[in-house]
PDB file of N, CA and C in Angstrom:
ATOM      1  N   UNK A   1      -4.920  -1.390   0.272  1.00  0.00           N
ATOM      2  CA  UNK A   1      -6.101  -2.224   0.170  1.00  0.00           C
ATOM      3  C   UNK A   1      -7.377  -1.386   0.339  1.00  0.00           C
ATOM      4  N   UNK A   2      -7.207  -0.410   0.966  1.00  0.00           N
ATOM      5  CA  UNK A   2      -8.606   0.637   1.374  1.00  0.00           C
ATOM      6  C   UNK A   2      -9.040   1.711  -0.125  1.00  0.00           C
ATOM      7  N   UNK A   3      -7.845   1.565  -0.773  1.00  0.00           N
ATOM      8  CA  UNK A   3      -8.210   2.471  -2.210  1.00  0.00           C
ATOM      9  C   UNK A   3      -8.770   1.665  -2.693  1.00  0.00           C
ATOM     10  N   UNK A   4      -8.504   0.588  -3.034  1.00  0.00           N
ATOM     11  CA  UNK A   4      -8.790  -1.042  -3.783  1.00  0.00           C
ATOM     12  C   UNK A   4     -10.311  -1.294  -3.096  1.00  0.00           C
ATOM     13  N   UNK A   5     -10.585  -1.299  -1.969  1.00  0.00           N
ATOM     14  CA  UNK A   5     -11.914  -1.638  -1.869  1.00  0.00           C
ATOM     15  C   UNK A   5     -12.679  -0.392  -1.737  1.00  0.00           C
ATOM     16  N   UNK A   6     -12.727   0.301  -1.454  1.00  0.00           N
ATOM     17  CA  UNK A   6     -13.545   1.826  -2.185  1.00  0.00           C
ATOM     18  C   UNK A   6     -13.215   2.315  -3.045  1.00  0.00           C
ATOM     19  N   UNK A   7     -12.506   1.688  -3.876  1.00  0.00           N
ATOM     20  CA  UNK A   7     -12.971   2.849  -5.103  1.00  0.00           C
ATOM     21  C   UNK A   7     -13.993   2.246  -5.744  1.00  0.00           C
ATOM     22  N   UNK A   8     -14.621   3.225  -5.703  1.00  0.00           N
ATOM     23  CA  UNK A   8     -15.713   3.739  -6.745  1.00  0.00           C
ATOM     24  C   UNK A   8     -16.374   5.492  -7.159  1.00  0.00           C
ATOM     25  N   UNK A   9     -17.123   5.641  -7.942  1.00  0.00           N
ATOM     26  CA  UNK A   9     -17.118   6.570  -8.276  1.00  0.00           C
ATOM     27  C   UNK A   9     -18.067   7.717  -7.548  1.00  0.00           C
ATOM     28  N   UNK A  10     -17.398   7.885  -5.863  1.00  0.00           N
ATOM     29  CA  UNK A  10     -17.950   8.304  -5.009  1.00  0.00           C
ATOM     30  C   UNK A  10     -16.777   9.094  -4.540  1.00  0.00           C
ATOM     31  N   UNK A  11     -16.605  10.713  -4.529  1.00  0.00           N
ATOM     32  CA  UNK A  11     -15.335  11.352  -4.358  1.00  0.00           C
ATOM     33  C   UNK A  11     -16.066  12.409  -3.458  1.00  0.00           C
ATOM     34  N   UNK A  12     -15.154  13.590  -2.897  1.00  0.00           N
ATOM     35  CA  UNK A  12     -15.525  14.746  -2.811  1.00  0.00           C
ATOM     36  C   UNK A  12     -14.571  15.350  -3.441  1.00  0.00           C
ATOM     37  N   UNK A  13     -15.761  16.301  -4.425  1.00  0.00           N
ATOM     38  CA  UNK A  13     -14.328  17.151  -5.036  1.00  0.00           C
ATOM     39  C   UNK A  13     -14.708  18.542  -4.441  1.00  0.00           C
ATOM     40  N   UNK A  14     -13.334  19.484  -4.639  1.00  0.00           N
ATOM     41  CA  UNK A  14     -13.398  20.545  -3.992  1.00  0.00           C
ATOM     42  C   UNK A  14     -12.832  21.783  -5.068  1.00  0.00           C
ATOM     43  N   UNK A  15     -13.357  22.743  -5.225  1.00  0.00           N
ATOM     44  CA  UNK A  15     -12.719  23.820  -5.614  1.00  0.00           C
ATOM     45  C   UNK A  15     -12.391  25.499  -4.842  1.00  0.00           C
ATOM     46  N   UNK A  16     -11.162  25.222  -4.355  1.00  0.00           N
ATOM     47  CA  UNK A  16     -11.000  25.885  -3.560  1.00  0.00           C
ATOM     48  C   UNK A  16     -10.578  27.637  -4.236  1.00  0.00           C
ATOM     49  N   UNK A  17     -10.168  27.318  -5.035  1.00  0.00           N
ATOM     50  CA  UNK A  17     -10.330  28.720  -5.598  1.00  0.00           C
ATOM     51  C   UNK A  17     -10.409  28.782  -6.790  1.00  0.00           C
ATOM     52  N   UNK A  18     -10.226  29.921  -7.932  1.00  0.00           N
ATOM     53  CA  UNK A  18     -10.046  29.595  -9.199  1.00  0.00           C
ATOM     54  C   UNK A  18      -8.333  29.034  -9.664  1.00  0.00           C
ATOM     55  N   UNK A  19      -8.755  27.824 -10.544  1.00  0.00           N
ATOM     56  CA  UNK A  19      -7.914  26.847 -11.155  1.00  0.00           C
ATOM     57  C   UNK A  19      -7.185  26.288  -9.886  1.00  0.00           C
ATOM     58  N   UNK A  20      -8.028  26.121  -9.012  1.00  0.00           N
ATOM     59  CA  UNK A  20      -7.373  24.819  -7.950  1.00  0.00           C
ATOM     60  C   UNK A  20      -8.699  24.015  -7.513  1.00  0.00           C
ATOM     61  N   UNK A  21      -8.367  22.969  -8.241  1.00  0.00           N
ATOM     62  CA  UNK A  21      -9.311  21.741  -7.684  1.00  0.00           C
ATOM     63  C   UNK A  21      -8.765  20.408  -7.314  1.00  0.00           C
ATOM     64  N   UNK A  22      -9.581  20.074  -6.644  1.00  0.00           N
ATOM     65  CA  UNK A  22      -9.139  18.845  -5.984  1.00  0.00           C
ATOM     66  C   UNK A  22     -10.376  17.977  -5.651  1.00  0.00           C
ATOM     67  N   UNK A  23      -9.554  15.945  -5.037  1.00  0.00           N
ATOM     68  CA  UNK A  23     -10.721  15.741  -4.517  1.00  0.00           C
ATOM     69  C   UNK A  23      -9.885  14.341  -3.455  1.00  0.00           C
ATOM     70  N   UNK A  24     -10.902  14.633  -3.010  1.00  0.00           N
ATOM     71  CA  UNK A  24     -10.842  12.619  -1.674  1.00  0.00           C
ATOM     72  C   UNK A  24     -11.178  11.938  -2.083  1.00  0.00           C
ATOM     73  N   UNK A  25     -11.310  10.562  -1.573  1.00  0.00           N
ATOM     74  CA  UNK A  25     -11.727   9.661  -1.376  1.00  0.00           C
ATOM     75  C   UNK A  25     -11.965   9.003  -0.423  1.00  0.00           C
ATOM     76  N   UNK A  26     -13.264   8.145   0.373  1.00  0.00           N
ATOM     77  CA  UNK A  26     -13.168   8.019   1.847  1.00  0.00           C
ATOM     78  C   UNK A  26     -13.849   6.764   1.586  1.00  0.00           C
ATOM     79  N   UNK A  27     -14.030   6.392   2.679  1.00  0.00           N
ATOM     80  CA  UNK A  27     -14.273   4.727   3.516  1.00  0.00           C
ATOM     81  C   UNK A  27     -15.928   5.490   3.842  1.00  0.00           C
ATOM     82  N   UNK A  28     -16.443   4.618   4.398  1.00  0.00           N
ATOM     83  CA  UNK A  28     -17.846   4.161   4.226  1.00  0.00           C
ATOM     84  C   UNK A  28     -18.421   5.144   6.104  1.00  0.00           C
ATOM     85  N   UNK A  29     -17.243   5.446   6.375  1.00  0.00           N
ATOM     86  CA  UNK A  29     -17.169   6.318   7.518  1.00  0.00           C
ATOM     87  C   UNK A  29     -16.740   7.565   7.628  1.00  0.00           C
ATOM     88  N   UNK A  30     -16.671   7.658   6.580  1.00  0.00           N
ATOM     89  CA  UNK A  30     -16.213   9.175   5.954  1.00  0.00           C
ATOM     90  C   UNK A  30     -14.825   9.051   6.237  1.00  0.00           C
ATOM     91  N   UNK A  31     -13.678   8.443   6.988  1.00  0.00           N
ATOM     92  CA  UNK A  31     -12.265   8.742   6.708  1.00  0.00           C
ATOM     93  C   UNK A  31     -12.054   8.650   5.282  1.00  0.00           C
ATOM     94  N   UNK A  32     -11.036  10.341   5.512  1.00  0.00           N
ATOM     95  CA  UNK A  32     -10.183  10.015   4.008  1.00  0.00           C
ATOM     96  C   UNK A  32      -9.271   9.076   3.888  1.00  0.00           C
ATOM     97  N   UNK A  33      -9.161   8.445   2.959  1.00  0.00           N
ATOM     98  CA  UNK A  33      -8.342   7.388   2.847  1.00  0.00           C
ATOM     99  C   UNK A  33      -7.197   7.756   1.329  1.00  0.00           C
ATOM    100  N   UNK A  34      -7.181   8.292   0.340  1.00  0.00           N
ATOM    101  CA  UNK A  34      -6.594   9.099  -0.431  1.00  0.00           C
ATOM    102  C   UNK A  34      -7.147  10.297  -1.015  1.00  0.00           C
ATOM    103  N   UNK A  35      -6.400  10.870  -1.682  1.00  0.00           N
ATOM    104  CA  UNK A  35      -6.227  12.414  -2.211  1.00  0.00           C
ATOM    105  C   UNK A  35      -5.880  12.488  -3.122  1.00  0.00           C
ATOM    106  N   UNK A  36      -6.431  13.376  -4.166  1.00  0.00           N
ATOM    107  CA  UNK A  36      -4.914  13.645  -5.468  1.00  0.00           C
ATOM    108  C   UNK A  36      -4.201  14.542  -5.370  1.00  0.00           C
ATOM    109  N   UNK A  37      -3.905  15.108  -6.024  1.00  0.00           N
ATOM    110  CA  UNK A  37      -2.894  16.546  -5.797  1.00  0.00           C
ATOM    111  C   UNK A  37      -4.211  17.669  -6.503  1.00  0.00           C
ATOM    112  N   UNK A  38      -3.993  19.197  -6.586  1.00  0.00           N
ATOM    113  CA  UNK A  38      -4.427  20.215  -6.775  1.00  0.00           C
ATOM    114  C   UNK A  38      -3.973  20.476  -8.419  1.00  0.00           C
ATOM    115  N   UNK A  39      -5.047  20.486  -9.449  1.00  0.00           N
ATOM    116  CA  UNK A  39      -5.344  19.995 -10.478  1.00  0.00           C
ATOM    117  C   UNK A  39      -5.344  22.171 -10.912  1.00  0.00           C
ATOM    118  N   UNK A  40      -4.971  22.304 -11.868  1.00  0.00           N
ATOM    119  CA  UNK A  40      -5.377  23.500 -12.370  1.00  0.00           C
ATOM    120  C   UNK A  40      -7.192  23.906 -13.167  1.00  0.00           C
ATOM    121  N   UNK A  41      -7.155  22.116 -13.581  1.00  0.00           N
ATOM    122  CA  UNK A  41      -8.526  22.603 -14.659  1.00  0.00           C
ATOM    123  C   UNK A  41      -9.725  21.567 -13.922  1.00  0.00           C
ATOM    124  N   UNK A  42     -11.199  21.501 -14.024  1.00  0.00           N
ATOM    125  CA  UNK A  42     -11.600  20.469 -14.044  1.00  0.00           C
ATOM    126  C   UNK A  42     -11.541  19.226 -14.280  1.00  0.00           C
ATOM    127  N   UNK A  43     -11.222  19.192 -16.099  1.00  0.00           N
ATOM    128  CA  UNK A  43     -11.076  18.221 -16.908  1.00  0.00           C
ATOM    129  C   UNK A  43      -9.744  17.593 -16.347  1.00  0.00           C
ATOM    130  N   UNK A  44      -8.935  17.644 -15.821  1.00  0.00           N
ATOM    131  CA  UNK A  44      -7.404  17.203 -15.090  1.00  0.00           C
ATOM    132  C   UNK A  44      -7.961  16.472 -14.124  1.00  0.00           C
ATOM    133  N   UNK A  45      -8.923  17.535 -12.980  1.00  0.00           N
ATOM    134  CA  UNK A  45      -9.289  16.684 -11.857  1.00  0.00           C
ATOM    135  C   UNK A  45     -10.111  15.214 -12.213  1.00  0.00           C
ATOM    136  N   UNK A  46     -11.255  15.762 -13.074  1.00  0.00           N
ATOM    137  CA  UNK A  46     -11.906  14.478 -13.650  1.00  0.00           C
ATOM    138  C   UNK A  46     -11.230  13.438 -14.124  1.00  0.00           C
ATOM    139  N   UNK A  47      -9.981  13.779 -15.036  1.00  0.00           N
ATOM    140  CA  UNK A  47      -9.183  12.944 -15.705  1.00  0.00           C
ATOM    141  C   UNK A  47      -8.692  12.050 -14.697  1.00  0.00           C
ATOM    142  N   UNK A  48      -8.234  13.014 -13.138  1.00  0.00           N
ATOM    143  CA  UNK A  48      -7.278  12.172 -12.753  1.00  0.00           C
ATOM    144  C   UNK A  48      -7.776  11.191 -11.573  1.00  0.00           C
ATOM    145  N   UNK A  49      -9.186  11.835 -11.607  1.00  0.00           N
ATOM    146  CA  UNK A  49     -10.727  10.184 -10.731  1.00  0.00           C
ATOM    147  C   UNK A  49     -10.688   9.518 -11.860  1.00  0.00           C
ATOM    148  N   UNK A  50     -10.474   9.326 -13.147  1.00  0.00           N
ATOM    149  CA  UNK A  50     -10.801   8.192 -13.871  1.00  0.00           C
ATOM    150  C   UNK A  50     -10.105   7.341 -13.928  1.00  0.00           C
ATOM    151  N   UNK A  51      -8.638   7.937 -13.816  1.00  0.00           N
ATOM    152  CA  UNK A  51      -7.530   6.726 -13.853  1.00  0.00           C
ATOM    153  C   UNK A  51      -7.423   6.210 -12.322  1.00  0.00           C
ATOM    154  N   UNK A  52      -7.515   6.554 -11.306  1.00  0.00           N
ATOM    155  CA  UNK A  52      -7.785   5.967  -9.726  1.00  0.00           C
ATOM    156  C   UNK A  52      -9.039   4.881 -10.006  1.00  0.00           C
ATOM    157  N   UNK A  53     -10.034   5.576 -10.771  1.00  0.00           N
ATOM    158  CA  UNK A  53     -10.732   4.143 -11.215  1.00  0.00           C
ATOM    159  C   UNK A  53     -10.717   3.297 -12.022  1.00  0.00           C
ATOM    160  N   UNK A  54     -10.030   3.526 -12.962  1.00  0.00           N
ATOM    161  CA  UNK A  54      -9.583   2.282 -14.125  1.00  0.00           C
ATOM    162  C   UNK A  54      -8.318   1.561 -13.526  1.00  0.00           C
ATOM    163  N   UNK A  55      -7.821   2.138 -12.334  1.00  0.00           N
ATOM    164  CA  UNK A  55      -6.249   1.680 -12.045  1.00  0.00           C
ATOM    165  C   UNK A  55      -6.452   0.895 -10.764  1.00  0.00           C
ATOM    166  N   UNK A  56      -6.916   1.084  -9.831  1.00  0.00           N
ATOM    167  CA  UNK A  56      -7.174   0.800  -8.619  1.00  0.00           C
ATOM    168  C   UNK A  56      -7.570  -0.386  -8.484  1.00  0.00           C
ATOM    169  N   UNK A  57      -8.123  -1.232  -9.277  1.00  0.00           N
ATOM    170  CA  UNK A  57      -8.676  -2.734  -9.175  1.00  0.00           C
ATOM    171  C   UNK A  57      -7.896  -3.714  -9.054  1.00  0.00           C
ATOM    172  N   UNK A  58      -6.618  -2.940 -10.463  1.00  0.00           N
ATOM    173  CA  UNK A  58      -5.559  -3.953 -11.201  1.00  0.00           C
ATOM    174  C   UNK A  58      -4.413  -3.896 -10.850  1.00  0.00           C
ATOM    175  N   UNK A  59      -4.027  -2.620  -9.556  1.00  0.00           N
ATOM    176  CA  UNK A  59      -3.069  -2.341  -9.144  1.00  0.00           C
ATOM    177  C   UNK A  59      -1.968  -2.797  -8.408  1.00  0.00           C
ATOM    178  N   UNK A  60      -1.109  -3.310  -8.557  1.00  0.00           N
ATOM    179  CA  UNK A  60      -0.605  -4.216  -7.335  1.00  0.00           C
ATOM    180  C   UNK A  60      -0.400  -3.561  -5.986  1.00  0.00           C
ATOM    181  N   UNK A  61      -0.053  -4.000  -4.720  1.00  0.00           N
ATOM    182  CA  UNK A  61      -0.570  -3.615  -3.525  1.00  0.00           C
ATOM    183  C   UNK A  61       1.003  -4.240  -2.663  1.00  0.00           C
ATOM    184  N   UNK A  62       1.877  -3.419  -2.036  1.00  0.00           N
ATOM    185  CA  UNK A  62       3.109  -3.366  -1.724  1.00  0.00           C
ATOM    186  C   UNK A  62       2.872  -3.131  -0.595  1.00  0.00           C
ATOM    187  N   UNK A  63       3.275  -4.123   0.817  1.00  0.00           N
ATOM    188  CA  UNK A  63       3.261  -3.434   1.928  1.00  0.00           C
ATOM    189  C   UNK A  63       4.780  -3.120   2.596  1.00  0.00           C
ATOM    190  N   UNK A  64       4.155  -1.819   3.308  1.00  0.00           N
ATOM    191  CA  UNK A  64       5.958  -1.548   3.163  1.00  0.00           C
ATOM    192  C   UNK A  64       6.339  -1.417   4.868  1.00  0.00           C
ATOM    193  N   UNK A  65       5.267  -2.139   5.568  1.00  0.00           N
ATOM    194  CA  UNK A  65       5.775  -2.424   6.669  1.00  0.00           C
ATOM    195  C   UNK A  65       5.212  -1.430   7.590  1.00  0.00           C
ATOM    196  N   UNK A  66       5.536  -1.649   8.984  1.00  0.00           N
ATOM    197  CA  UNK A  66       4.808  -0.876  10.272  1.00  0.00           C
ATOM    198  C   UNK A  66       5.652   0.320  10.205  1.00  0.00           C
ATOM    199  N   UNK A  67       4.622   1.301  10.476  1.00  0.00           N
ATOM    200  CA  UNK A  67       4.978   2.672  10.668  1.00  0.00           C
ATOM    201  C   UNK A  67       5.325   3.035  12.035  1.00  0.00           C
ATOM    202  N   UNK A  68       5.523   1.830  13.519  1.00  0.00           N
ATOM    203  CA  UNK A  68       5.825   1.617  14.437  1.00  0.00           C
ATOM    204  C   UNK A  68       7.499   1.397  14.077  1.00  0.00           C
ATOM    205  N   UNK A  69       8.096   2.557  15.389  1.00  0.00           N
ATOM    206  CA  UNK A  69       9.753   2.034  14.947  1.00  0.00           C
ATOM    207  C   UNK A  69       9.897   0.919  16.132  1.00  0.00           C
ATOM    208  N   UNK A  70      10.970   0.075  15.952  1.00  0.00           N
ATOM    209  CA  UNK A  70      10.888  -1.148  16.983  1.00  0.00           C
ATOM    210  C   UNK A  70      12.400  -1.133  17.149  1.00  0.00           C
ATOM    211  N   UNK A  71      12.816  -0.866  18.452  1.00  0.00           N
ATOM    212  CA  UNK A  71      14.323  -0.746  18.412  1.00  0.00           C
ATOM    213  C   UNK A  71      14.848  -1.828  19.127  1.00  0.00           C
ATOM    214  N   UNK A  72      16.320  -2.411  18.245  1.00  0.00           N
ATOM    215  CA  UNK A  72      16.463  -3.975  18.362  1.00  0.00           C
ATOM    216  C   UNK A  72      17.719  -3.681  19.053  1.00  0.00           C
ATOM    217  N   UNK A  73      18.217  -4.568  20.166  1.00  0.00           N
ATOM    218  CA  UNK A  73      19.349  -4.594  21.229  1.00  0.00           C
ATOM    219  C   UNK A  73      20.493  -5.650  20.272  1.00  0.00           C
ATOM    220  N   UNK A  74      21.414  -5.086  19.482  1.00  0.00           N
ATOM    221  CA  UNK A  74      22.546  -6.181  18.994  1.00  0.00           C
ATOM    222  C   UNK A  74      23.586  -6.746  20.182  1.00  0.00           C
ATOM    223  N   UNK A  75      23.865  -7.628  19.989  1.00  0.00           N
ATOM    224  CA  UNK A  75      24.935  -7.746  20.861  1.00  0.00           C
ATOM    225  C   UNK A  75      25.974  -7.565  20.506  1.00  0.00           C
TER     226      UNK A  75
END
């Protein structure tokens, strides 16, 4: 739900060396909230903020439960 309500076309991208780029995405508090992977070209990285924004609106949204383990006593 946090990609879904920030996205927009507000990233940090990074180029950390030659043919590795990348970028975030964050909340209104600066947490990152997603990432893409490390892109060889620009045009990849750009490519791959456009589809996070053409995709992200329409996306369906799966919750897959607490990341808390809860250990249950069977009898």
């Amino acid at each position: 739900m946090n990609v879904r309500a920030y996205c927009r076309s507000q990233y940090i991208t990074r180029n950390d060396e030659r043919s590795s780029y990348s970028f975030r995405m964050h909340d209104d508090m600066g947490e990152t909230i997603a990432h893409g992977a490390t892109y060889c070209t620009m045009s990849e990285r750009e490519q791959a903020i456009q589809e996070v924004l053409n995709l992200a609106a329409v996306a369906p949204v799966v919750y897959l439960g607490s990341i808390v383990s809860v250990e249950v006593n069977m009898p």
